[in-house]
Protein backbone atom coordinates (compact mmCIF):
# COMPACT_ATOMS: atom_id res chain seq x y z
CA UNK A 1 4.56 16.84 -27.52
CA UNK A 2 6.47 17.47 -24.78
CA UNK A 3 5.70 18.18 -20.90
CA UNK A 4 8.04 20.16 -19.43
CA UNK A 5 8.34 17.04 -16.65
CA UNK A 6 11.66 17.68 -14.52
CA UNK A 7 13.50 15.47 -12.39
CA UNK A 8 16.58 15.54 -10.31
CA UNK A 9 -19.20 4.06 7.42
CA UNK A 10 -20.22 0.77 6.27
CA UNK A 11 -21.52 -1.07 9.14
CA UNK A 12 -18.65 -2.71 11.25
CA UNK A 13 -18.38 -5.81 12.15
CA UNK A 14 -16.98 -7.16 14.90
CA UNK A 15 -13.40 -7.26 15.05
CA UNK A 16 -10.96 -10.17 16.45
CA UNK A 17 -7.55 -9.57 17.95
CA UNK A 18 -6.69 -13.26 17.54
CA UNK A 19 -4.69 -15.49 14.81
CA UNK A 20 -0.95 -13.82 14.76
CA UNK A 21 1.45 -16.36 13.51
CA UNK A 22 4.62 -17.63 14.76
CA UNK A 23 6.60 -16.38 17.01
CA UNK A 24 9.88 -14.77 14.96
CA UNK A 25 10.17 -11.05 15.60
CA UNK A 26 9.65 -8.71 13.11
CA UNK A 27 11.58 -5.52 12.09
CA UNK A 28 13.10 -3.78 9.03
CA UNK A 29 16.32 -4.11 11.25
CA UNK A 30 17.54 -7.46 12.92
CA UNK A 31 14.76 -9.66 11.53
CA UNK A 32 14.60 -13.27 12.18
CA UNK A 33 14.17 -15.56 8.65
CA UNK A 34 10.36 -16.77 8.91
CA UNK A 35 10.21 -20.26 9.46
CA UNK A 36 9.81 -22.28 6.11
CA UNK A 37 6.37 -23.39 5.23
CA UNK A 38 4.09 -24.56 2.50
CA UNK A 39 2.02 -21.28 1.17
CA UNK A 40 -1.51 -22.72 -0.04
CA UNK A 41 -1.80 -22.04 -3.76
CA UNK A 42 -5.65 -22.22 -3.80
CA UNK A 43 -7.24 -18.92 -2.82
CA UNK A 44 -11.03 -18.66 -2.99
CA UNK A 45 -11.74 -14.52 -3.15
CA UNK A 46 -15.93 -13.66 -2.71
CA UNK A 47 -17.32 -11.42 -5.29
CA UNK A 48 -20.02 -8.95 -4.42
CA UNK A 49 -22.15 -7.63 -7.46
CA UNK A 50 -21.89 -4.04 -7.86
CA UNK A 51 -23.23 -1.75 -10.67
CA UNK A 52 -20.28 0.35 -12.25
CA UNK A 53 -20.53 4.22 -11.98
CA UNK A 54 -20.69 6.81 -14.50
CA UNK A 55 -17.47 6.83 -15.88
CA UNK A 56 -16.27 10.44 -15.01
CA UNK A 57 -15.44 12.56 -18.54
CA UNK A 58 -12.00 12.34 -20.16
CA UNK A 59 -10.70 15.20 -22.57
CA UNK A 60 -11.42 14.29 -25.68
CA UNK A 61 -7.94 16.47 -27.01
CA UNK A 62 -6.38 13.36 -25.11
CA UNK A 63 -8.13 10.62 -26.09
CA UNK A 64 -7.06 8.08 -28.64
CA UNK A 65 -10.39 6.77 -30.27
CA UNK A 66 -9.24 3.32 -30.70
CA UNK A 67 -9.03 2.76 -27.03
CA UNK A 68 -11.47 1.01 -24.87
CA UNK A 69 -13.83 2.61 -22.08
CA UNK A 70 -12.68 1.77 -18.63
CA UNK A 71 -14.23 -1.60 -17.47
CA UNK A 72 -16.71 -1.21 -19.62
CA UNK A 73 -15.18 -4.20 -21.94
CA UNK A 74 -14.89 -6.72 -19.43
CA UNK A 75 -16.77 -6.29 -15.86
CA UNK A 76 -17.14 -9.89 -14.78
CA UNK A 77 -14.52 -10.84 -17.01
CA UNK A 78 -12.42 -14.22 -15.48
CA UNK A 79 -8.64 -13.56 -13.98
CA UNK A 80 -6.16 -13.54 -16.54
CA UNK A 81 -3.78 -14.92 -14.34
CA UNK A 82 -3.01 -18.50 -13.87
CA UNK A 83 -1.80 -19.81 -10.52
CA UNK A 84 1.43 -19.50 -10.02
CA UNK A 85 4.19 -20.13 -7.06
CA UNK A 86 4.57 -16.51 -4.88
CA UNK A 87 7.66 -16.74 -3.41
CA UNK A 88 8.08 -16.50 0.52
CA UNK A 89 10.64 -13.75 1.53
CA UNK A 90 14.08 -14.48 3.28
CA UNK A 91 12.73 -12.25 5.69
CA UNK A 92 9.89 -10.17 6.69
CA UNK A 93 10.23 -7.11 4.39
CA UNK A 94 9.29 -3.86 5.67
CA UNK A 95 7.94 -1.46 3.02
CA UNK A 96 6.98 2.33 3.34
CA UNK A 97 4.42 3.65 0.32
CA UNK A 98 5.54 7.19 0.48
CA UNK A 99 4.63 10.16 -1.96
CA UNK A 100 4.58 13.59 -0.57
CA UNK A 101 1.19 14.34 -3.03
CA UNK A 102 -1.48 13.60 -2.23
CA UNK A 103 -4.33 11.69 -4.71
CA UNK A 104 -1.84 9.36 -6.30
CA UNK A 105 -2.88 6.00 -4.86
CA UNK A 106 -0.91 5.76 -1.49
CA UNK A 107 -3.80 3.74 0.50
CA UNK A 108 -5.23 2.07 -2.55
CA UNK A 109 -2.04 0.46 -3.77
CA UNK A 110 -1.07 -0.36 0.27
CA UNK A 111 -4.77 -2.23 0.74
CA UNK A 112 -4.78 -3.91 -2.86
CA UNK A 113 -0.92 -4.82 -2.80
CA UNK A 114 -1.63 -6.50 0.99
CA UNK A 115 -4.84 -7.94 0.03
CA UNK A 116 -3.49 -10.00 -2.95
CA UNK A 117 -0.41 -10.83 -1.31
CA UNK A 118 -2.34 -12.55 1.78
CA UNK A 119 -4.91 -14.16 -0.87
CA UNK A 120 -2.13 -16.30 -2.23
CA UNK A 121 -1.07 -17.26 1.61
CA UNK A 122 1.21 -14.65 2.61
CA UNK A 123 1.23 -13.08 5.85
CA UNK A 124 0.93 -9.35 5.97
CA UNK A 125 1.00 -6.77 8.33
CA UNK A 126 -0.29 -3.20 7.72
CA UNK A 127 0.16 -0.32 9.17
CA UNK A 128 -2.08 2.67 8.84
CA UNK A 129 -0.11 5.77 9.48
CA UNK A 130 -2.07 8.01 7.81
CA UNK A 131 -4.39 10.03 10.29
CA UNK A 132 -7.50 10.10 7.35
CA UNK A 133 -7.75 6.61 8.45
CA UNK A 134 -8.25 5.30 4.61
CA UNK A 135 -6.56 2.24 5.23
CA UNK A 136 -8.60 1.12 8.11
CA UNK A 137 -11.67 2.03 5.99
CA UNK A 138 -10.60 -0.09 3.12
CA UNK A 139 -10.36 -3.19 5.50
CA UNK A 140 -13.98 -2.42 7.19
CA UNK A 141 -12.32 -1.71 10.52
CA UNK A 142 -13.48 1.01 13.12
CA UNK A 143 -11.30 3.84 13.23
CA UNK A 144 -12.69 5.61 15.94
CA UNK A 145 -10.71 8.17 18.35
CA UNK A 146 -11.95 5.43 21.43
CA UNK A 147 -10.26 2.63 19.46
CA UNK A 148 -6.45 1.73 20.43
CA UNK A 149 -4.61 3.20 17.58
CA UNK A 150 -1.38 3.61 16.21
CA UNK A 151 -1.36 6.50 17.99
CA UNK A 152 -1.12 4.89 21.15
CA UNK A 153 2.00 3.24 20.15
CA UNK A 154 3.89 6.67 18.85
CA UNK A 155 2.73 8.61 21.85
CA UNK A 156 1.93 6.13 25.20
CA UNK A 157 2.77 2.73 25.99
CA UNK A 158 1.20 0.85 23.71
CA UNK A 159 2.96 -2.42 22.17
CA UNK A 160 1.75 -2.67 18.51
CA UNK A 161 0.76 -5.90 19.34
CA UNK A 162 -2.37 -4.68 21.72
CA UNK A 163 -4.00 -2.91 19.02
CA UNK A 164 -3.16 -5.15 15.90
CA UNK A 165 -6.56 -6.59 14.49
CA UNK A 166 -7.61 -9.19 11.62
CA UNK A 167 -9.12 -8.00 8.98
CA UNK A 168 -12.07 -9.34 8.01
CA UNK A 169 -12.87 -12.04 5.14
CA UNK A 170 -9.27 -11.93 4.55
CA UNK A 171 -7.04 -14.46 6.26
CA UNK A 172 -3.00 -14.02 6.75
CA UNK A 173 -4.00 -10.28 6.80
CA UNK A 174 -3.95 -7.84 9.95
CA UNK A 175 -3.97 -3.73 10.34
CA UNK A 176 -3.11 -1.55 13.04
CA UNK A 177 -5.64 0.51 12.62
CA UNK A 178 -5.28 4.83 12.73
CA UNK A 179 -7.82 7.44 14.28
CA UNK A 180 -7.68 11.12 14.11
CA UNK A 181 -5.69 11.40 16.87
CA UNK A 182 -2.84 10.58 14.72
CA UNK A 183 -3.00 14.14 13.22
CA UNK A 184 -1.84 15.77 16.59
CA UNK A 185 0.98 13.25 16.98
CA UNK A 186 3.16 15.34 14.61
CA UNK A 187 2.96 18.12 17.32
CA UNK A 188 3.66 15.85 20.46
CA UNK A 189 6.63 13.45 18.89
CA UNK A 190 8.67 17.08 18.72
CA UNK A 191 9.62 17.02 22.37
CA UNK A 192 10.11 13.26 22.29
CA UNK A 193 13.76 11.59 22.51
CA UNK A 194 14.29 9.42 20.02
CA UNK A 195 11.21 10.74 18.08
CA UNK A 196 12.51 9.37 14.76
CA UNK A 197 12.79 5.56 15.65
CA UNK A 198 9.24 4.76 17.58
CA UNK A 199 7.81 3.36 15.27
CA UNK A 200 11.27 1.43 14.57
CA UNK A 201 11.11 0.44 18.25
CA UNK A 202 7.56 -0.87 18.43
CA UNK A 203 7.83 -3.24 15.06
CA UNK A 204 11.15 -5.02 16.63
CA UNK A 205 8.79 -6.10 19.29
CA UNK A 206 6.36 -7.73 17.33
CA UNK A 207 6.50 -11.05 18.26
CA UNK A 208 4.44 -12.66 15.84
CA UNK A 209 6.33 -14.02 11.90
CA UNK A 210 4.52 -11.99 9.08
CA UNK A 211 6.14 -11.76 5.19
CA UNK A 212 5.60 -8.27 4.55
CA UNK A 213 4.94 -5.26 6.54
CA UNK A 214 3.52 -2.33 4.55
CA UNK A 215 2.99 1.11 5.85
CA UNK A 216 1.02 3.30 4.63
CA UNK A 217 2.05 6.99 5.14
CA UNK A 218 0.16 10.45 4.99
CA UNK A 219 0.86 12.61 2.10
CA UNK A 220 3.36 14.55 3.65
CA UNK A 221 6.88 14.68 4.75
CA UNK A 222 6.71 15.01 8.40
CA UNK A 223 7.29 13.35 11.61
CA UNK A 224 4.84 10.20 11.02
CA UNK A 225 6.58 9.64 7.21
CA UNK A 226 9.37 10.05 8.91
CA UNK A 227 9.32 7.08 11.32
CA UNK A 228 8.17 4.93 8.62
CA UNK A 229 11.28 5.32 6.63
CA UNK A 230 13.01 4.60 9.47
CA UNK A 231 11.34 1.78 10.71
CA UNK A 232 11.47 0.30 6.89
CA UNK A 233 14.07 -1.13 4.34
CA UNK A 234 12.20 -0.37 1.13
CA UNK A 235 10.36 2.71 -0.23
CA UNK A 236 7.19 1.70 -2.20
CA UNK A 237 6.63 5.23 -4.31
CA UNK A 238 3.56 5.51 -6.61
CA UNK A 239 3.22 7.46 -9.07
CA UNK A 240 0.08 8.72 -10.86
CA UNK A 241 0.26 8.78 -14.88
CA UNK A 242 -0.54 12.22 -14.51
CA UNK A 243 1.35 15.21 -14.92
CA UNK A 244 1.30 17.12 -11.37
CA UNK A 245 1.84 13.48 -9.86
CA UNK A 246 5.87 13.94 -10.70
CA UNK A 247 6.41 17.33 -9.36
CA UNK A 248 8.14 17.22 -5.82
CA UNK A 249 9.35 13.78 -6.44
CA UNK A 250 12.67 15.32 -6.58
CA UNK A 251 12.42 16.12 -3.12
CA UNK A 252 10.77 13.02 -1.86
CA UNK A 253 13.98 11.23 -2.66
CA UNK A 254 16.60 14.03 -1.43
CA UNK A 255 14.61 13.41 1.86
CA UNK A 256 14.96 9.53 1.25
CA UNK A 257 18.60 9.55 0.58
CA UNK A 258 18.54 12.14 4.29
CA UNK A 259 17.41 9.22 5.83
CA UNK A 260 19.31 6.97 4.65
CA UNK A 261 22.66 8.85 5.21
CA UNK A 262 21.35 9.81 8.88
CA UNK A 263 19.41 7.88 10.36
CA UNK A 264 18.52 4.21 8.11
CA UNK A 265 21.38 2.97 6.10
CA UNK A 266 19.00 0.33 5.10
CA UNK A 267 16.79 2.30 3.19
CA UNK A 268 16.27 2.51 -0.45
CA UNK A 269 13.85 2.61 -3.05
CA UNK A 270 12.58 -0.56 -4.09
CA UNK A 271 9.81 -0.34 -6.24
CA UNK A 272 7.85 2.48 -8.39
CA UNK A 273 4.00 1.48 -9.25
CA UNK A 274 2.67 3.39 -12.05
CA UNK A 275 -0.56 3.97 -11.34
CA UNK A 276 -4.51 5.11 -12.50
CA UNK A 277 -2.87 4.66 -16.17
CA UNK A 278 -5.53 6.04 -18.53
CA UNK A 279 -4.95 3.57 -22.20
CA UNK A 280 -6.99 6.47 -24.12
CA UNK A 281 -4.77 9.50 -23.25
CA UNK A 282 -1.10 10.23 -24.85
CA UNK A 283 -0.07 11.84 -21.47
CA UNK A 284 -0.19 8.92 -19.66
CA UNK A 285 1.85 6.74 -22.05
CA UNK A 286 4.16 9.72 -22.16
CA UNK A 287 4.25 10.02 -18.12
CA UNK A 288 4.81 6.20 -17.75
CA UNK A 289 8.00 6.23 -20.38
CA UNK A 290 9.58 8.94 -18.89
CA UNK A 291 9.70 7.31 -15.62
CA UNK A 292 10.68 4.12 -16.80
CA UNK A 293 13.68 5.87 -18.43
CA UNK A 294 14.39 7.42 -15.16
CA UNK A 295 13.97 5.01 -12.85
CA UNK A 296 14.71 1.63 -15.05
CA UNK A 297 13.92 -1.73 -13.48
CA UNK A 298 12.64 0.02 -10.16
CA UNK A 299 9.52 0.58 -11.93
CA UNK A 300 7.20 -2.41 -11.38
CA UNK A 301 6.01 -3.99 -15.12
CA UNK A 302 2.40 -4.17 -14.21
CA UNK A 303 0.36 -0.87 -14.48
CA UNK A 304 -2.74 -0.02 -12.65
CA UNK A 305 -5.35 1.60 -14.59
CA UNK A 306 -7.84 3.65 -13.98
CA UNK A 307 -10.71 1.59 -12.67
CA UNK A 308 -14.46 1.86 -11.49
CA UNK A 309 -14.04 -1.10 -9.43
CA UNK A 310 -11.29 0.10 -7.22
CA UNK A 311 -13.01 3.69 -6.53
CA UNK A 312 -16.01 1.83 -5.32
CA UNK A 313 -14.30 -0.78 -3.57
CA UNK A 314 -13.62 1.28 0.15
CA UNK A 315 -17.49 2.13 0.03
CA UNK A 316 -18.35 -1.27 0.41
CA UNK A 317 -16.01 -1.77 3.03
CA UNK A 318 -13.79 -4.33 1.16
CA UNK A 319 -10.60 -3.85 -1.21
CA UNK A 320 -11.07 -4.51 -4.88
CA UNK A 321 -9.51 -7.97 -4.30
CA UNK A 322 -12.34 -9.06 -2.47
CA UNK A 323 -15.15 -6.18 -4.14
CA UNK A 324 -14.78 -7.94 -7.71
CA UNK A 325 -11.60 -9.96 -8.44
CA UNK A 326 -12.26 -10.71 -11.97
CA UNK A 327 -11.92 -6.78 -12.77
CA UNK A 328 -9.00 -5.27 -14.23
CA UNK A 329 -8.54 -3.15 -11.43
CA UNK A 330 -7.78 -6.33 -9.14
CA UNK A 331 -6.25 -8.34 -11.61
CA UNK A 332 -3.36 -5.68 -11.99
CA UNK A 333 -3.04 -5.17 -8.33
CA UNK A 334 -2.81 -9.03 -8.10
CA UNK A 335 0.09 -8.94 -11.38
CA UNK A 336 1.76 -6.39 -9.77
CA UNK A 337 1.98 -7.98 -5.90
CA UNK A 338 3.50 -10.56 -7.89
CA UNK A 339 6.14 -8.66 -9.37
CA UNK A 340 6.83 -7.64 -5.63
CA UNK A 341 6.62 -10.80 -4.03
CA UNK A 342 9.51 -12.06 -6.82
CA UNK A 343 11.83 -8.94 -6.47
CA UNK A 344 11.76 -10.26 -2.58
């Protein structure tokens, strides 16, 4: 079989500015090292009980009859894991999650990826660039236009430091939240000098130590993707096991290798995260070998499935790290932010 694949509102609660770390600045370019420190192995994640959805239909042309239902098997199932050391970065590492399509996991993987990697004592700042505001809705934070947003950090004075909040339930974790004001600030940064590198500007002066920075982009390649790849050192792309999901990659990484050339020697691709990976159907264990023939050991060796828990998670307010972390939804995220944190 072959598939002609080519390459080339909860209610919110009230929301603290306070409890940045350290004081090492932070930047994809001219980071400080953070400062050594112990990172606290013992993480204690609340569970919320939830009822499962109808699992939505599958083709049954696809479907390999030997293959479990999703979640069905093991809902309150306990983590697989065991504890193990997570490895504290050299130096803060600024990611971009970037994909051009839209659907294929962008916010889920930035929220889950964050969540688990501050669970296990790692500090993490995100970034929601993405003018839907998903991000900020995963973390139970109010997005509206009144609230000091990214925005007012691409387009006025703003220092990303005044509108950096904590996330709630979730320690070592903060967000700079996004309204939809951020969907008009592809139109104003045109006449701006320098419009490229303001985002760049604003993270080098952060003056608080965090691990990781992760920004999470809109699914486009415009102005706002734009200044994440160049305020960044590594491209986070994931990919859905689907078939559409690999079309315009191609270009995605012509426009990567643009910026790197141009404007962000720096940048690369770090990582590839395979994700909503459906076990019953052939297409997506065909989808996921062809790109780990492409793309080798970029591609992350934890998959994310498909998974009830994580769709219901950003209802509830919470990511699936906090929503139920004995699923196999948050247990992959939680594999896979491993993998990440030991590639650093």
């Amino acid at each position: 079989m072959t598939t002609g694949l080519g390459w080339p509102e909860v209610a919110k609660p009230a929301v603290t500015r306070v409890g940045w770390p350290g004081t090492t600045e932070v930047g994809g370019h001219g980071s400080q090292p953070a400062p050594e420190r112990s990172v606290s192995r013992e993480t204690s994640v609340p569970a919320t009980a939830a009822i499962a959805a109808a699992l939505s239909e599958v083709s049954r042309e696809t479907i390999s009859e030997s293959e479990p239902a999703l979640d069905a098997e093991e809902p309150t199932a306990a983590p697989a894991s065991a504890p193990r050391d997570w490895p504290l970065p050299r130096r803060t590492r600024v990611l971009t999650v970037a994909n051009q399509k839209g659907g294929v996991g962008k916010t889920t993987s930035t929220v889950n990826l964050a969540a688990a990697l501050a669970l296990h004592g790692l500090r993490v700042l995100v970034i929601d660039l993405d003018p839907q505001g998903n991000a900020s809705t995963a973390f139970n934070l109010d997005h509206q236009a009144s609230v000091p947003s990214v925005y007012d950090v691409l387009i006025g004075d703003r220092a990303l430091n005044d509108i950096v909040v904590a996330v709630p339930d979730i320690s070592n974790l903060w967000c700079a939240p996004a309204t939809i004001d951020l969907a008009g600030a592809e139109i104003e940064l045109v006449s701006m000098v320098a419009r490229e590198s303001r985002l760049r500007r604003a993270l080098a002066t952060v003056s608080h130590s965090v691990d990781y920075v992760l920004i999470d982009c809109p699914p486009s390649l415009g102005l706002l993707t734009l200044n994440a790849m160049v305020a960044a050192s590594e491209v986070l792309i994931p990919i859905q096991c689907e078939f559409y999901a690999l079309e315009g990659l191609s270009q995605l990484l012509a426009n990567i290798t643009l910026v790197k050339d141009h404007l962000n020697p720096e940048l690369r691709v770090s990582t590839i995260l395979l994700t909503m990976y459906d076990a019953r159907t052939r297409l997506a264990d065909q989808v996921a070998a062809e790109v780990r023939d492409h793309f080798g050991e970029l591609v992350l060796g934890s998959v994310i499935p498909r998974s009830v828990r994580i769709s219901e998670a950003p209802g509830f307010g919470q990511t699936v790290m906090t929503f139920d972390p004995a699923s196999r939804g948050a247990r992959a995220y939680e594999a896979a932010a491993y993998d990440l944190a030991q590639r650093g």
